[in-house]
Protein backbone atom coordinates (compact mmCIF):
# COMPACT_ATOMS: atom_id res chain seq x y z
CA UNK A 1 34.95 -16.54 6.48
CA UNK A 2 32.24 -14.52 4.11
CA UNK A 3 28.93 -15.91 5.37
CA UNK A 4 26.62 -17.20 2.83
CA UNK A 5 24.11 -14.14 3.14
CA UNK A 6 26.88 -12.04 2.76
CA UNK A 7 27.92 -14.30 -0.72
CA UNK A 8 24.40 -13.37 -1.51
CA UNK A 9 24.41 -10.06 -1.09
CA UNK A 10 27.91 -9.34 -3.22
CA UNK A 11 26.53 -11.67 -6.09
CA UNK A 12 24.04 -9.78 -6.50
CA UNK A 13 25.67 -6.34 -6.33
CA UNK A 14 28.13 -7.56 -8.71
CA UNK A 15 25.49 -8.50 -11.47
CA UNK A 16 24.30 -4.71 -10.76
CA UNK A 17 27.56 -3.81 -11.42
CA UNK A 18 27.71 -5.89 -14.95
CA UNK A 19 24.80 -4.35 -15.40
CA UNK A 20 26.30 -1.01 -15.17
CA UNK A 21 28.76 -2.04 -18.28
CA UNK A 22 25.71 -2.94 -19.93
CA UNK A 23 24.38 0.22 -19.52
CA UNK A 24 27.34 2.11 -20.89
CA UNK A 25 27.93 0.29 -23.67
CA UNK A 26 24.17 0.99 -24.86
CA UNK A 27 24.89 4.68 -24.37
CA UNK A 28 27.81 4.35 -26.48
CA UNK A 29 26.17 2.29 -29.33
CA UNK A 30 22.60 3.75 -28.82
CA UNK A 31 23.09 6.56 -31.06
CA UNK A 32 22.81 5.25 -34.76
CA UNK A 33 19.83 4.38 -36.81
CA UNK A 34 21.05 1.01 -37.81
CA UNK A 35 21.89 -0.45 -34.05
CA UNK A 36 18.70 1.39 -32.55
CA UNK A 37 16.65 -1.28 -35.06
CA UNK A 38 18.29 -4.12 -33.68
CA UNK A 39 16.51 -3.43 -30.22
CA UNK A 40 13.85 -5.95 -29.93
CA UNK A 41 12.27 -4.93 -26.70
CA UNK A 42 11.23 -1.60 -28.29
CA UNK A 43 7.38 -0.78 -27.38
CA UNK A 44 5.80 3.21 -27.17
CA UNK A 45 2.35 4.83 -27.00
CA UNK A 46 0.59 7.79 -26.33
CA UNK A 47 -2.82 8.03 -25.05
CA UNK A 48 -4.95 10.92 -25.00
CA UNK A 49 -5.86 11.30 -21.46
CA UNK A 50 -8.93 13.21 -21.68
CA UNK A 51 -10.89 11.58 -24.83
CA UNK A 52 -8.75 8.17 -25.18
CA UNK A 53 -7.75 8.62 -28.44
CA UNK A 54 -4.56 6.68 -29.19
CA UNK A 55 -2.22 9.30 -30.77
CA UNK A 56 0.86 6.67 -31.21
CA UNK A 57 1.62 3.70 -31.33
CA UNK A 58 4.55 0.91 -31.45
CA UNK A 59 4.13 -2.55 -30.39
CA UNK A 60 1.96 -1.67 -27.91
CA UNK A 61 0.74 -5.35 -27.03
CA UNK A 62 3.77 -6.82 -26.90
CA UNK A 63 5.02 -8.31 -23.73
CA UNK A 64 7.46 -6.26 -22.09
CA UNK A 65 9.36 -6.78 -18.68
CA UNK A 66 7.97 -3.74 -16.84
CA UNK A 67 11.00 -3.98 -14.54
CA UNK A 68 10.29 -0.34 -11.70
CA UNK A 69 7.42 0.61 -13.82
CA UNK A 70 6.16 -2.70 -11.14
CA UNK A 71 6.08 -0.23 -8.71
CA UNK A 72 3.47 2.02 -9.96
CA UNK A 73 1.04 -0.72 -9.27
CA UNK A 74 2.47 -1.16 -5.49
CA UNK A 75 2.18 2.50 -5.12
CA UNK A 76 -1.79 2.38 -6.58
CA UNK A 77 -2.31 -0.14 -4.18
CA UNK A 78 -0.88 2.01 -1.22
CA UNK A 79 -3.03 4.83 -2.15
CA UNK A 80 -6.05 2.28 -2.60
CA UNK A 81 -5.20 1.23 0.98
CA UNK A 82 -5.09 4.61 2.50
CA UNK A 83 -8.91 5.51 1.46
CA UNK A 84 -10.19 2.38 2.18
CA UNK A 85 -8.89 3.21 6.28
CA UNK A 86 -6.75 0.11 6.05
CA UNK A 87 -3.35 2.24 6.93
CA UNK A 88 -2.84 5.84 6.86
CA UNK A 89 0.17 8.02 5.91
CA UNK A 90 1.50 8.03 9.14
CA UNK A 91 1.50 3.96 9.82
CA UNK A 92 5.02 2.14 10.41
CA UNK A 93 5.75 -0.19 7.33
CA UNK A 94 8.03 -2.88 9.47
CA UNK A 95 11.09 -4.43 7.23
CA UNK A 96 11.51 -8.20 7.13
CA UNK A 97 14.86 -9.83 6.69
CA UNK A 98 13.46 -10.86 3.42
CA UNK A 99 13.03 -7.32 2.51
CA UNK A 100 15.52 -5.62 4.29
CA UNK A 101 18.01 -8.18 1.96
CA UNK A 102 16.36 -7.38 -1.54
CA UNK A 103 19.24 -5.40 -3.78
CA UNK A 104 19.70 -2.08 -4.79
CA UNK A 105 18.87 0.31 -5.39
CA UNK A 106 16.81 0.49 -2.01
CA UNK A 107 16.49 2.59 0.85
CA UNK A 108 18.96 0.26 3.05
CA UNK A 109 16.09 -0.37 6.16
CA UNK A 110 17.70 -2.24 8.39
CA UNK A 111 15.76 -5.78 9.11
CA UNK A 112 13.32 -4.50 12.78
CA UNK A 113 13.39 -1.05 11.31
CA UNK A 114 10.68 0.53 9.65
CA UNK A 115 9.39 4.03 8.09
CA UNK A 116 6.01 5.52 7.57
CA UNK A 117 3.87 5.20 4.83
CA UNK A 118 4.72 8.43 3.49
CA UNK A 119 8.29 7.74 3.55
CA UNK A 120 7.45 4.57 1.58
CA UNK A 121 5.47 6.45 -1.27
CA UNK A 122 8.54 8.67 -1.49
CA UNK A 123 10.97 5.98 -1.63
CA UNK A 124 9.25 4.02 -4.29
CA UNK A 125 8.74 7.21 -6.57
CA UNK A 126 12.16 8.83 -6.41
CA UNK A 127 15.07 6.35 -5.23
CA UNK A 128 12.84 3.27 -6.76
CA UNK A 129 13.81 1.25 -3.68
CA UNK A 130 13.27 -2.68 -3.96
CA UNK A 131 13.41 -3.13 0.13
CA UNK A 132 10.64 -0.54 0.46
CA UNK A 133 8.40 -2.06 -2.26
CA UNK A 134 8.48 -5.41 -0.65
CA UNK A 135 8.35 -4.19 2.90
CA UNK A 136 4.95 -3.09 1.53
CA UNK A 137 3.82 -6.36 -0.13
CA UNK A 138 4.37 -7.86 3.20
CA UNK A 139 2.48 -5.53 4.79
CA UNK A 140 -0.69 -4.95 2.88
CA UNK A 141 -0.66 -8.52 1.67
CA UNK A 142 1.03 -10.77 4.27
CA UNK A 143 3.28 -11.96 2.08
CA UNK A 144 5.12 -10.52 -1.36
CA UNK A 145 3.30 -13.60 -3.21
CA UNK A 146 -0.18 -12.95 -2.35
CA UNK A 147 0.38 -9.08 -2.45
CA UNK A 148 1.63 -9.95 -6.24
CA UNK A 149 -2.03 -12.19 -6.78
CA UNK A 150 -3.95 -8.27 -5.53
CA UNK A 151 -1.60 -6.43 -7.69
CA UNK A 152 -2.75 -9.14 -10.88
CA UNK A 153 -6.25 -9.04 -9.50
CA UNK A 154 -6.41 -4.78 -9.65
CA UNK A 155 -4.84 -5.11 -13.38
CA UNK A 156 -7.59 -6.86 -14.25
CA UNK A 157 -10.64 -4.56 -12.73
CA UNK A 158 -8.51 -2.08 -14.73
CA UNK A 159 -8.27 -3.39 -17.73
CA UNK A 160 -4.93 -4.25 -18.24
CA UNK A 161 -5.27 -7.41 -19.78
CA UNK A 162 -2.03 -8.07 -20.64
CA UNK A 163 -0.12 -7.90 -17.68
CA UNK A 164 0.63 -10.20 -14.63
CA UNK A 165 2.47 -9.57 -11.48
CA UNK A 166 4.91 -11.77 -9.49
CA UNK A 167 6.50 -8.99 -7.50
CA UNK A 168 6.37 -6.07 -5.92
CA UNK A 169 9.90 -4.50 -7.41
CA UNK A 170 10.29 -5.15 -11.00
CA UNK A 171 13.58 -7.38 -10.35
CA UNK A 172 13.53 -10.05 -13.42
CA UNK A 173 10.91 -12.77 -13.05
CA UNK A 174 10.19 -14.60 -16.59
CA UNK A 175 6.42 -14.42 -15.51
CA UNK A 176 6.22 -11.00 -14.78
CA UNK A 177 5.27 -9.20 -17.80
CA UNK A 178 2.88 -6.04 -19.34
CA UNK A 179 2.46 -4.12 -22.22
CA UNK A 180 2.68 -0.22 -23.70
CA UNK A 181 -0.46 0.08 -23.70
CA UNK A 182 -1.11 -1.30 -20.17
CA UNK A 183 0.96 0.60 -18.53
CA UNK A 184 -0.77 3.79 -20.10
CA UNK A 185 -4.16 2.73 -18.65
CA UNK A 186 -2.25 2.25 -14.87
CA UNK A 187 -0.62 5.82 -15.37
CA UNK A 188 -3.99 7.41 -16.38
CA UNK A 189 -6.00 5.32 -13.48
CA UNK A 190 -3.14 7.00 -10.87
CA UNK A 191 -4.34 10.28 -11.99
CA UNK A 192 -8.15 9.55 -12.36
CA UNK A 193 -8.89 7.42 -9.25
CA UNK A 194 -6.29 9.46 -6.69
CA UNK A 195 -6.24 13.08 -7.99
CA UNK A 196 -5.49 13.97 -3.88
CA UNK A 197 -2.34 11.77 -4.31
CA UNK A 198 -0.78 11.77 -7.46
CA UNK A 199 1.39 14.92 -7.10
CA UNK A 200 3.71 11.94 -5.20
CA UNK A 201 4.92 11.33 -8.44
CA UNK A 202 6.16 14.79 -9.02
CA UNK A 203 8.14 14.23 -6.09
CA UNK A 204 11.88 15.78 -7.23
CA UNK A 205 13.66 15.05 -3.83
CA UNK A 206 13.16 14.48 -0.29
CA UNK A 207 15.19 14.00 2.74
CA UNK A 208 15.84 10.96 4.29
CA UNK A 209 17.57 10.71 7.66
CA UNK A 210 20.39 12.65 6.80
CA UNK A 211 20.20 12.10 3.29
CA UNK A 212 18.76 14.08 0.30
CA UNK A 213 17.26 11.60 -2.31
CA UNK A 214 16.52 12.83 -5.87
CA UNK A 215 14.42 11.26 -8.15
CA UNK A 216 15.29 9.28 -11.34
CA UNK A 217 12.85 10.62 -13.47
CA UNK A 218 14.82 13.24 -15.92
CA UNK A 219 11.86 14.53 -17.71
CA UNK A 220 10.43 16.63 -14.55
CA UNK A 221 11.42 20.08 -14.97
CA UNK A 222 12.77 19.51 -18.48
CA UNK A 223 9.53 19.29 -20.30
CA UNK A 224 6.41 21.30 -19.94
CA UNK A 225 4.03 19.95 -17.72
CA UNK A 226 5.37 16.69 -17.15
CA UNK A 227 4.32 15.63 -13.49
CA UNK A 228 5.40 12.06 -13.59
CA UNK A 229 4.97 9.19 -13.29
CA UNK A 230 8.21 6.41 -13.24
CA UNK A 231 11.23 5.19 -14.80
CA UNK A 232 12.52 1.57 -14.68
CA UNK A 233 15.14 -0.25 -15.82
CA UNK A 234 16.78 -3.78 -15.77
CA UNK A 235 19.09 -5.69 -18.52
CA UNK A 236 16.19 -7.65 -19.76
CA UNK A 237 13.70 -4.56 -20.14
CA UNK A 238 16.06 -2.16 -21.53
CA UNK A 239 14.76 1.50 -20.21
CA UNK A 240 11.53 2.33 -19.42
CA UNK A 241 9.37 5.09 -18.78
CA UNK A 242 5.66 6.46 -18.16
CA UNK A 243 5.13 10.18 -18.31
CA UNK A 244 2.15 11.80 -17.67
CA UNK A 245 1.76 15.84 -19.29
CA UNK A 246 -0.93 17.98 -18.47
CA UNK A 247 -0.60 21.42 -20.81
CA UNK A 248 -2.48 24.04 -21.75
CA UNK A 249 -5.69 22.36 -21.40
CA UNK A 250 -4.61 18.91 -22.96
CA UNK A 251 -3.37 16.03 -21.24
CA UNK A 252 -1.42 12.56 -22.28
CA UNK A 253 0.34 9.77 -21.16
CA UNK A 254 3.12 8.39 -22.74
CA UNK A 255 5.05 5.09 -22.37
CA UNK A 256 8.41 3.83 -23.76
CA UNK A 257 9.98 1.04 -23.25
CA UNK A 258 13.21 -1.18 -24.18
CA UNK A 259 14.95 2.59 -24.35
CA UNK A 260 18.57 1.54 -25.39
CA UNK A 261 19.60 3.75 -22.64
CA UNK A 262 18.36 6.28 -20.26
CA UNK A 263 19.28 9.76 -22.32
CA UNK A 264 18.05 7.79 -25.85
CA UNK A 265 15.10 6.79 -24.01
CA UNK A 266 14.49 10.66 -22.02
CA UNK A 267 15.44 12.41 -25.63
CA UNK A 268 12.62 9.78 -27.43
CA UNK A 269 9.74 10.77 -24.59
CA UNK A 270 10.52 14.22 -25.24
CA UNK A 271 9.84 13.88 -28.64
CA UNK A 272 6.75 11.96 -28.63
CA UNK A 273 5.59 14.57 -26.02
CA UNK A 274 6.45 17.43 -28.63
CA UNK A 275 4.99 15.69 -31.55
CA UNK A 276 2.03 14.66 -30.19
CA UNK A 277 1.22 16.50 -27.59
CA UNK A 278 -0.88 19.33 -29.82
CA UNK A 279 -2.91 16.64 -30.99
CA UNK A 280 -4.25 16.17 -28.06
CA UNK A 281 -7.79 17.41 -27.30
CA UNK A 282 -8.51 20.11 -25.27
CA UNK A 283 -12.00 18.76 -24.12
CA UNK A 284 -12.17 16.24 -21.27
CA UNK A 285 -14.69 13.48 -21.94
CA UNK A 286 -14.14 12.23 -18.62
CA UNK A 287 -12.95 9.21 -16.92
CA UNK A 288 -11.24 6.93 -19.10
CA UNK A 289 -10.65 3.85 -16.62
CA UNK A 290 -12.76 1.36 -15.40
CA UNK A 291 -14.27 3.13 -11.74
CA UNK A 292 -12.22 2.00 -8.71
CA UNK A 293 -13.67 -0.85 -6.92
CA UNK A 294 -12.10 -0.80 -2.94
CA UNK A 295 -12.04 -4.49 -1.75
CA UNK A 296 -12.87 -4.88 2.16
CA UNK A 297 -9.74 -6.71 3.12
CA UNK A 298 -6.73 -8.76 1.71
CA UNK A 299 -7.96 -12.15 1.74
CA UNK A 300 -10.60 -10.92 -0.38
CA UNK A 301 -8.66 -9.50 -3.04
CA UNK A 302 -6.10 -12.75 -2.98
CA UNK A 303 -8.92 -14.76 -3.46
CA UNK A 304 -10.21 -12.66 -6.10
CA UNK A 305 -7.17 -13.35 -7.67
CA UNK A 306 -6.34 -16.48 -7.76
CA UNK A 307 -9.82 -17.30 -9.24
CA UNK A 308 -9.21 -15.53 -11.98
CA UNK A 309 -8.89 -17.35 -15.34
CA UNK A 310 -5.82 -17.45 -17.09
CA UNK A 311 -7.35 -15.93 -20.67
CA UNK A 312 -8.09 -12.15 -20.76
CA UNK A 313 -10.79 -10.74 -19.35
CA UNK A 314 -13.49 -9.44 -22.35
CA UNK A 315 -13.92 -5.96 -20.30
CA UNK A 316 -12.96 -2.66 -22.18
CA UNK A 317 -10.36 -0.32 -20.89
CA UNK A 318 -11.31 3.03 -22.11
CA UNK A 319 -14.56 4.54 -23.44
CA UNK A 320 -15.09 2.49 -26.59
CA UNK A 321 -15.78 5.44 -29.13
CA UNK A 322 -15.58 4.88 -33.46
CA UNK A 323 -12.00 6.87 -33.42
CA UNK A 324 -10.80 4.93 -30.31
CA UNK A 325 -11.30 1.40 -31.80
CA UNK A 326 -10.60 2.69 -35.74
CA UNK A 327 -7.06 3.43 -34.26
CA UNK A 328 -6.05 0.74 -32.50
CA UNK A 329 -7.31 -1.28 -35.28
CA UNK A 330 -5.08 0.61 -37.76
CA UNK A 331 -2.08 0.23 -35.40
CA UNK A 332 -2.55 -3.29 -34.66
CA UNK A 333 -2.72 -4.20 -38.30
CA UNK A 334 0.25 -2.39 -39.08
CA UNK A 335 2.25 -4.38 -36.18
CA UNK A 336 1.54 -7.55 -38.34
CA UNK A 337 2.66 -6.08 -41.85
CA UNK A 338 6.51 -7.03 -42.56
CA UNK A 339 8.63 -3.62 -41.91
CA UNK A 340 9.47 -1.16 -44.32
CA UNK A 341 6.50 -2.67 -46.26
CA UNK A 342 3.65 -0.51 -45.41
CA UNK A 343 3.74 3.12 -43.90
CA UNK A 344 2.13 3.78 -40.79
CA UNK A 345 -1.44 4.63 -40.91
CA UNK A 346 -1.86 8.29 -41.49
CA UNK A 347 -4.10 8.43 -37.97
CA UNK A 348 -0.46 8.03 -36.42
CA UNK A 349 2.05 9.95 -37.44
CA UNK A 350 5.60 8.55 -37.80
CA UNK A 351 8.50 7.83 -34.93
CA UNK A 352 10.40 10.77 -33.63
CA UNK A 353 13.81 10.04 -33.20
CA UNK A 354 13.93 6.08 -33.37
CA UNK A 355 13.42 3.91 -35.69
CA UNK A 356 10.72 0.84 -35.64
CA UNK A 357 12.43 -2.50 -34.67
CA UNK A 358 11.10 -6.30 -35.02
CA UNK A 359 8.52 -7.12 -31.94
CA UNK A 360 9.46 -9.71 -29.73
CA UNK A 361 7.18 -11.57 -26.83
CA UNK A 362 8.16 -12.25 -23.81
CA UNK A 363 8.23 -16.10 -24.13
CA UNK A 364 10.64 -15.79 -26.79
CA UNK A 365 14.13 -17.37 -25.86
CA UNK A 366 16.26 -15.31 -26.99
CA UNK A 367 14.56 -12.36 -24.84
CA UNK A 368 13.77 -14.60 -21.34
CA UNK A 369 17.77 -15.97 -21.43
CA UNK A 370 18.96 -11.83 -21.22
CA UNK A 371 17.20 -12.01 -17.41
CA UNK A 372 19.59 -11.72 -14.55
CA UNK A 373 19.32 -9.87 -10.93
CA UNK A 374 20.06 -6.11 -11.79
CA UNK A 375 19.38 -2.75 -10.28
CA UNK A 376 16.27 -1.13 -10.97
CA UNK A 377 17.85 2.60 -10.97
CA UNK A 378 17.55 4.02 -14.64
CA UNK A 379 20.05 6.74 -14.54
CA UNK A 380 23.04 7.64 -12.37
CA UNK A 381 23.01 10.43 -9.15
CA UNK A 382 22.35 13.44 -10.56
CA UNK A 383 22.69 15.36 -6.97
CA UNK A 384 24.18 15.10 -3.77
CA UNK A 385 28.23 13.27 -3.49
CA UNK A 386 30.08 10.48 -4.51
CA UNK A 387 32.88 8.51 -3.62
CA UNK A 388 35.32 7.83 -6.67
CA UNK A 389 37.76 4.77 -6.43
CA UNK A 390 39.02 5.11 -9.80
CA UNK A 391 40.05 7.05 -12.88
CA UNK A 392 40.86 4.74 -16.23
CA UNK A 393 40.50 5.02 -20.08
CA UNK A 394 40.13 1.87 -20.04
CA UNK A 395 36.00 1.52 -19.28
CA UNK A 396 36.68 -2.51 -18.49
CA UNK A 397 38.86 -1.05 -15.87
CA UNK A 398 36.95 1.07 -13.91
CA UNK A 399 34.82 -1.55 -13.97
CA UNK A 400 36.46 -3.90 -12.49
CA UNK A 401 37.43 -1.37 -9.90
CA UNK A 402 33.77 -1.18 -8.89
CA UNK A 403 33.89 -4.92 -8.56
CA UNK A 404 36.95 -5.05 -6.61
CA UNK A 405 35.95 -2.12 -4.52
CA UNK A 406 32.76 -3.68 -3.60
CA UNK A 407 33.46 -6.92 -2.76
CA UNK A 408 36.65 -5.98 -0.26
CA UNK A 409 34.39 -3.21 1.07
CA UNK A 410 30.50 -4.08 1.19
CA UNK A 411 30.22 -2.82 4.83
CA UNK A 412 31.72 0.51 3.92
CA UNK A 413 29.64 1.06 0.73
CA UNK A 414 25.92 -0.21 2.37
CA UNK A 415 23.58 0.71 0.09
CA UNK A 416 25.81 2.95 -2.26
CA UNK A 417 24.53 3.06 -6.28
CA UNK A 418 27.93 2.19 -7.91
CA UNK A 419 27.74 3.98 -11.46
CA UNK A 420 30.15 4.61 -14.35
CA UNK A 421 30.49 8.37 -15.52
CA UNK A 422 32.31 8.90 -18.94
CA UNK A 423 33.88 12.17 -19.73
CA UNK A 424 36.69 13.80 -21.96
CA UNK A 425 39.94 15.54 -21.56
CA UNK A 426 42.00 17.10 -23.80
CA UNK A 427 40.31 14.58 -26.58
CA UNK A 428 40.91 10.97 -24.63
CA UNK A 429 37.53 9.60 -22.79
CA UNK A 430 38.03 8.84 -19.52
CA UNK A 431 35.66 6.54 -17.07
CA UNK A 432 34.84 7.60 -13.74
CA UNK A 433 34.10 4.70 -11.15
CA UNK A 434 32.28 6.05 -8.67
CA UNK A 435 29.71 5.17 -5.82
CA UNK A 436 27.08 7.37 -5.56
CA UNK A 437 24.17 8.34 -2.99
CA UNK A 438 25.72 10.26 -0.28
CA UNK A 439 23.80 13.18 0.85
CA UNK A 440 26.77 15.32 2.21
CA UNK A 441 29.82 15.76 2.01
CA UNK A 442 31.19 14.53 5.05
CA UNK A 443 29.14 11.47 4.63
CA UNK A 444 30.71 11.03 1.55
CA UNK A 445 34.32 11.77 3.41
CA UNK A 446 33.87 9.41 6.49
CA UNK A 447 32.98 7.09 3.79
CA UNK A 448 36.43 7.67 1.49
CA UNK A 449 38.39 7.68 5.13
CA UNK A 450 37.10 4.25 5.87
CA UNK A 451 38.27 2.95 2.27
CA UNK A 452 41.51 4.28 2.93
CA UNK A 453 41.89 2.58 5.99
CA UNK A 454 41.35 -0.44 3.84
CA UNK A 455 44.15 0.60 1.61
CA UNK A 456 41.75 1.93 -1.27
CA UNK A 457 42.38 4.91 -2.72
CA UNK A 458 39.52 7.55 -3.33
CA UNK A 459 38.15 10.91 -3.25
CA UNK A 460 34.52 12.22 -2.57
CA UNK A 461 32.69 14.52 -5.01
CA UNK A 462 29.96 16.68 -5.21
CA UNK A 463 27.52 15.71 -8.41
C-alpha cells in the first residue's frame, strides 16, 4: 500500500507534470500578436540603476505572483544574515521533514541532512530549489511563517510597497503577491547593499555531490553584461524574470513577468535590454535604495513585522528627482487610459516584441482560480543527461508517459525535472518525454537500468 506521504508526494509531481503541458502549449501558441494580448498577467520595467530614471514601463503596479523571483528575497536575507555574524558561509543549514518534502524542483536533501550556506546560495540561484529555500526559513527564522513576516518586514524598509510574503519558495499562495516595479527595487538593493556577494547570481553551474547543476537563467552569456539575477515560473505567474546589466558604464534592471513562455519571455528581456539599454545614463548618482538597516536578531524582525499596518508605507523607494516622478506619473496615467486609445508617453518608448495586454490584480477571480502546486523551474536542462521514457507525435502522449512513468517509479526518478522536448523529423514534430537532471552519464544509466527492471523502456541522453 502507497503511504499517504508518498500520495502526497506523486500529487504533487503530477500537477508539475500538467504543468509541463501547460508550458508547451504556451510555447506553441506564444508566438502571435493576437494570443500574446490575451495574457493578462503581463507586467515589465526597466529601471535605470544608476540615476533611477524609469526607462519602461508596463503595468508595473499590478499584482503579480512572483512565483522563484520569492527567492531573491530569501537569498537577501541570507546575505543580510552573513554580515550581521548571525551564520557564516560555512554553517550547516539542517533539512526538516517539512522541507526535505517541499516539490521540485529542489535539491532532494534528505530529511537529517544538511549543506552549507554556500551550497544553499547556490542552490537557490541556479537549480531554484524549494527544499533549500525553506530549509533556510527554518533556520534563520524558526519557522517558514515567521521567516515569511522578516521577508514582508525587509520589503517594507525597502520600499517595496506592494509586495507581501507568505513563503520562502514562490509555490502558489493567493496572498503572496508583488509588483514590476518591486521587484526592480529588490534586484537593485542585491547589488547596492551586497556588492561582495552579488556575483552569486552570476553563478552558471556548480557541482553538487556528484552532480553538475546549471542555472536556469538563459540570458547569462547571451547578452552583454547581464550578471543576473532570477527566473521563476509557476502556472499562475506565467514566466518571470529580473535581469540586472551593467555595460559600458551604464547599468539597468529589468523585470518581466507573465512571459507566455520561457524563450518569448528570454527573447522580450533581450529586447528591452537592447532598446533601452543606451538610454541609460552613464553617470552614477548613487544609491538608489533605502540604506540597509541589520536587525539584531529574529524575534526582532518578526515582531517588526507583524506590527506593521496593512496600508503602504508613505516612504520613497528611489531618489525622488523631477524626471523620476514626471515618469512614473506619465506611465501610471497611461495604465488607466482604455488600450489602443492613447500612445505611450513619448518619455517611454514603445514595447519590443510584445504587445500591451489588459492588467489584471491579483484578487481578481479569474487570475487566483489558475493557482495550483507547480514547479518553480522556468526552462528545461540545458546540460548534463537525461533519461527518455518515450518518443510520440502525439504531445498528450508523452505526457501521459511522464505521468505513468512517475507514479510506477517515484523511487527511481527522486528528484528528477520531468520535461517535454519538441523537435522535428523529416517534417512531423515529435515530443520527447524525458527526465532530466543527471549529472553523468552513468548516473543517468543506473537510472534507465533500474526502469528497465521495472519493465519501462528508456534510454539516457546527453543534453
Amino acid at each position: 500500500m502507497v503511504s499517504s506521504k508518498a500520495s502526497a508526494s506523486f500529487l504533487s509531481r503530477i500537477a508539475g507534470y500538467a504543468g509541463l503541458l501547460i508550458v508547451a502549449l504556451g510555447v506553441a501558441l506564444g508566438g502571435t500578436t493576437d494570443r500574446a494580448s490575451a495574457n493578462q498577467r503581463y507586467a515589465a520595467y526597466v529601471l535605470d540603476a544608476n540615476t533611477g530614471q524609469v526607462l519602461f514601463a508596463r503595468n508595473a503596479d499590478a499584482r503579480r505572483y512572483p512565483a522563484s523571483l520569492t527567492k531573491m528575497m530569501t537569498i537577501y536575507m541570507i546575505f543580510e544574515a552573513i554580515e550581521a555574524g548571525r551564520i557564516t558561509e560555512k554553517t550547516q543549514v539542517p533539512f526538516s521533514r517539512n522541507a526535505s518534502a517541499e516539490p521540485p524542483t529542489k535539491l532532494g536533501v534528505k530529511a537529517g541532512g544538511s549543506i552549507t550556506v554556500e551550497t544553499a546560495i547556490r542552490a537557490l540561484v541556479t537549480r531554484s530549489a524549494n527544499d533549500v529555500a525553506t530549509a533556510v526559513a527554518e533556520l534563520l527564522g524558526g519557522s517558514e511563517a515567521k521567516f515569511a513576516q522578516m521577508m514582508t518586514a525587509k520589503a517594507r524598509q525597502l520600499g517595496m510597497n506592494s509586495t507581501q510574503f507568505r513563503n520562502a519558495h514562490g509555490l502558489p499562495n493567493t496572498q503572496q503577491y508583488t509588483s514590476a516595479r518591486d521587484m526592480a527595487i529588490l534586484g537593485v538593493a542585491l547589488r547596492e547593499h551586497f556588492p561582495r556577494r552579488y556575483d552569486y547570481f552570476s553563478t552558471r553551474s556548480f557541482a553538487y555531490g556528484k552532480q553538475r547543476i546549471s542555472t536556469h537563467n538563459r540570458l547569462l552569456g547571451r547578452v552583454k553584461g547581464v550578471d543576473g539575477i532570477k527566473t521563476g515560473y509557476t502556472r499562475a505567474s506565467g514566466f518571470n524574470l529580473v535581469t540586472s546589466v551593467q555595460s559600458d558604464g551604464r547599468s539597468v534592471v529589468a523585470v518581466v513577468m507573465g512571459g507566455q513562455s520561457g524563450r518569448s519571455r528570454d527573447d522580450h528581456m533581450a529586447a528591452l535590454i537592447r532598446d533601452h539599454l543606451p538610454r541609460a545614463s552613464r553617470k552614477d548618482s548613487g544609491p538608489l535604495v533605502a540604506s540597509r538597516k541589520l536587525t539584531p536578531g529574529t524575534a526582532a524582525v518578526a515582531a517588526a513585522a507583524v506590527a506593521l499596518p496593512r496600508t503602504n508605507i508613505p516612504m520613497p523607494a528611489f531618489r525622488p528627482t523631477g524626471e523620476t516622478v514626471e515618469v512614473a506619473a506619465a506611465v501610471t496615467a497611461y495604465a488607466a487610459t482604455p488600450r489602443n486609445t492613447a500612445p505611450m508617453p513619448t518619455t517611454a518608448a514603445p514595447v519590443p516584441s510584445a504587445p500591451v495586454p489588459t492588467p489584471v490584480a491579483a484578487t481578481d477571480d479569474r487570475f487566483a482560480n489558475a493557482i495550483d502546486p507547480m514547479q518553480t523551474a522556468s526552462t528545461a536542462p540545458t546540460s548534463g543527461w537525461a533519461v527518455q521514457i518515450a518518443s510520440s507525435p502525439s504531445q498528450s502522449e508523452a505526457f501521459a508517459a511522464l505521468v505513468r512513468t512517475g507514479k510506477e517509479a517515484s523511487g527511481v526518478l527522486g528528484a528528477a525535472n520531468a520535461f517535454i522536448e519538441e523537435f522535428e523529423n523529416k517534417g512531423t514534430v515529435y515530443y520527447r518525454a524525458r527526465f532530466g537532471g543527471f549529472a553523468s552519464k552513468n548516473q543517468a544509466w543506473n537510472a534507465c537500468n533500474a526502469l528497465k527492471k521495472q519493465k519501462i523502456d528508456c534510454f539516457a541522453a546527453q543534453l
